[in-house]
Protein backbone atom coordinates (compact mmCIF):
# COMPACT_ATOMS: atom_id res chain seq x y z
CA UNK A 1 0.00 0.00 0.00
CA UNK A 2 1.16 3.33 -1.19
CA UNK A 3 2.02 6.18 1.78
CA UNK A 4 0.22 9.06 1.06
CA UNK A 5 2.41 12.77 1.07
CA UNK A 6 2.35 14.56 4.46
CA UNK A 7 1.81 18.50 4.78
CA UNK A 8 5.05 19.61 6.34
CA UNK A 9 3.12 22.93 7.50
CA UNK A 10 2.83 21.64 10.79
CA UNK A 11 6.40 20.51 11.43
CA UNK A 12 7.65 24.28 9.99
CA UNK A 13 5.27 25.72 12.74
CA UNK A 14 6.96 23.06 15.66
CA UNK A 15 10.46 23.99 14.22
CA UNK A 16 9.32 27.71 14.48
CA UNK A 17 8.81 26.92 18.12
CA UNK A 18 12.33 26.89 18.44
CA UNK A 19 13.14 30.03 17.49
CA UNK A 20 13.99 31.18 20.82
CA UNK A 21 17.02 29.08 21.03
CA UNK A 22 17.63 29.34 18.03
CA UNK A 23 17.52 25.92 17.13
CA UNK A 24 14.92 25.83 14.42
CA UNK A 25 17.04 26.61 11.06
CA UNK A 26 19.27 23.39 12.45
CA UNK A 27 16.32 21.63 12.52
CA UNK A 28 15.46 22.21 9.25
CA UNK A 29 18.70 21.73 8.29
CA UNK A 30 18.71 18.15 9.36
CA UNK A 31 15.39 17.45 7.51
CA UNK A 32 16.57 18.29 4.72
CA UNK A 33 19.84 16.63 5.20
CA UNK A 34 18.08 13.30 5.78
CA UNK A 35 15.87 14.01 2.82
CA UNK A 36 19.08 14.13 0.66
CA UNK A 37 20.27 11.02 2.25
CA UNK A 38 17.12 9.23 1.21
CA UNK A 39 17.54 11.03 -2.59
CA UNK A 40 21.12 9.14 -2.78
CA UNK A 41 19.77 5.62 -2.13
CA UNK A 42 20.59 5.74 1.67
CA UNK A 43 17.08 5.53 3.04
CA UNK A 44 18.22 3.76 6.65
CA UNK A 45 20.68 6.66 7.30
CA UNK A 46 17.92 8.89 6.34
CA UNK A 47 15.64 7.27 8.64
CA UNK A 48 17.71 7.41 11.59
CA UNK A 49 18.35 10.78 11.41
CA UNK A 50 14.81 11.64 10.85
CA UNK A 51 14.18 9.75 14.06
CA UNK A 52 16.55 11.36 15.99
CA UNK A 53 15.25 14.74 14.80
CA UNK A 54 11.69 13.54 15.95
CA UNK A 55 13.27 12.55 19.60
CA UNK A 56 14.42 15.74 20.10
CA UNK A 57 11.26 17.29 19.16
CA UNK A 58 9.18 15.54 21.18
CA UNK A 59 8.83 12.53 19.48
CA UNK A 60 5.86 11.03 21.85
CA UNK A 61 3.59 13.75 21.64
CA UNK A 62 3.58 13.98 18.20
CA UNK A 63 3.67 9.98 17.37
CA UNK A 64 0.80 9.67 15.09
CA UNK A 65 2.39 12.93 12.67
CA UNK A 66 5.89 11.57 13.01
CA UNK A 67 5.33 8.20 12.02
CA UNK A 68 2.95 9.39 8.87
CA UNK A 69 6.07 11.31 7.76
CA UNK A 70 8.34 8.44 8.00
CA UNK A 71 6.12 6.23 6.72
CA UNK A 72 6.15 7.82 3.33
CA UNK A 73 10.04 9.49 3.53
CA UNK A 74 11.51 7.53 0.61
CA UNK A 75 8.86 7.82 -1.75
CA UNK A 76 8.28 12.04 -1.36
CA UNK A 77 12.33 12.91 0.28
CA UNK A 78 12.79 15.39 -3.10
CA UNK A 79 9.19 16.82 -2.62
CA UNK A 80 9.81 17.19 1.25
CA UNK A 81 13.36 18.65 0.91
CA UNK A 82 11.99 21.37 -1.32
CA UNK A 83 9.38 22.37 1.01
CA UNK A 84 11.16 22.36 4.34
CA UNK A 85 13.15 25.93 3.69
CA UNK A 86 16.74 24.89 4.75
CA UNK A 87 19.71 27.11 4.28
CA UNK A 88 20.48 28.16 0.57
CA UNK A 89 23.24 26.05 0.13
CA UNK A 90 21.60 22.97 1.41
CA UNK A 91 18.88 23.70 -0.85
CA UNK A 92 21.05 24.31 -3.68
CA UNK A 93 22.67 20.77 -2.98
CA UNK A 94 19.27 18.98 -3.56
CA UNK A 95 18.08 20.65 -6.38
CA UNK A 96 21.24 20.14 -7.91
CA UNK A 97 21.07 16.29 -7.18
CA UNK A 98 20.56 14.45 -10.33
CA UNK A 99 19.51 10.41 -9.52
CA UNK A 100 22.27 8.09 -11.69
CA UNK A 101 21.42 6.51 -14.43
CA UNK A 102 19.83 2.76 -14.16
C-alpha cells in the first residue's frame, strides 16, 4: 500500500517553536539533510536521522504525525526537501542532485 504525502506545514510551525534558542534553522537543516540522504539511495541513514530529529522534538507527543512522515520518507524525500526551507546552500545541494542513471 502506497504512503500518502504529508503536509510539512505543521512541522515548519513546531520547528518555528524553536526560534527562541535558536535551534529551528538546524532543525530544518537536518530534515533536509536526511531528505538528501534518502535522494542518494541511503534511506536507513535517512531514517535514523529523521528519528533522531523527531526525539528531540518531542517525538511522543507527536507519534501519530511523526510516524505518517516516515512512513512515506523515501517515496516524497525530493518533494519534502523542497518544502522544508533549509539554508540556501543545502537547498542548492538537492536541487542540484541528479539520480544516476539505471
Amino acid at each position: 500500500m502506497a504512503s500518502r504525502k504529508q503536509s510539512l506545514e505543521k512541522l515548519s510551525a513546531i520547528f518555528e517553536e524553536r526560534k527562541s534558542n535558536e535551534t529551528d534553522m538546524a532543525f530544518r537543516n537536518m530534515f533536509a539533510c536526511a531528505c538528501y540522504l534518502s535522494m542518494l539511495g541511503q534511506n536507513e541513514a535517512g531514517r535514523k536521522q529523521l528519528i533522531s530529529l523527531f526525539d528531540w522534538l518531542g517525538w511522543g507527543k507527536r507519534k501519530t504525525y511523526f510516524r505518517a512522515i516516515l512512513d512515506s520518507f523515501t517515496e516524497y524525500a525530493p518533494e519534502y526537501a523542497s518544502e522544508i526551507s533549509a539554508n540556501h546552500e543545502i537547498n542548492k545541494v538537492i536541487s542540484g542532485f541528479e539520480p544516476a542513471p539505471r
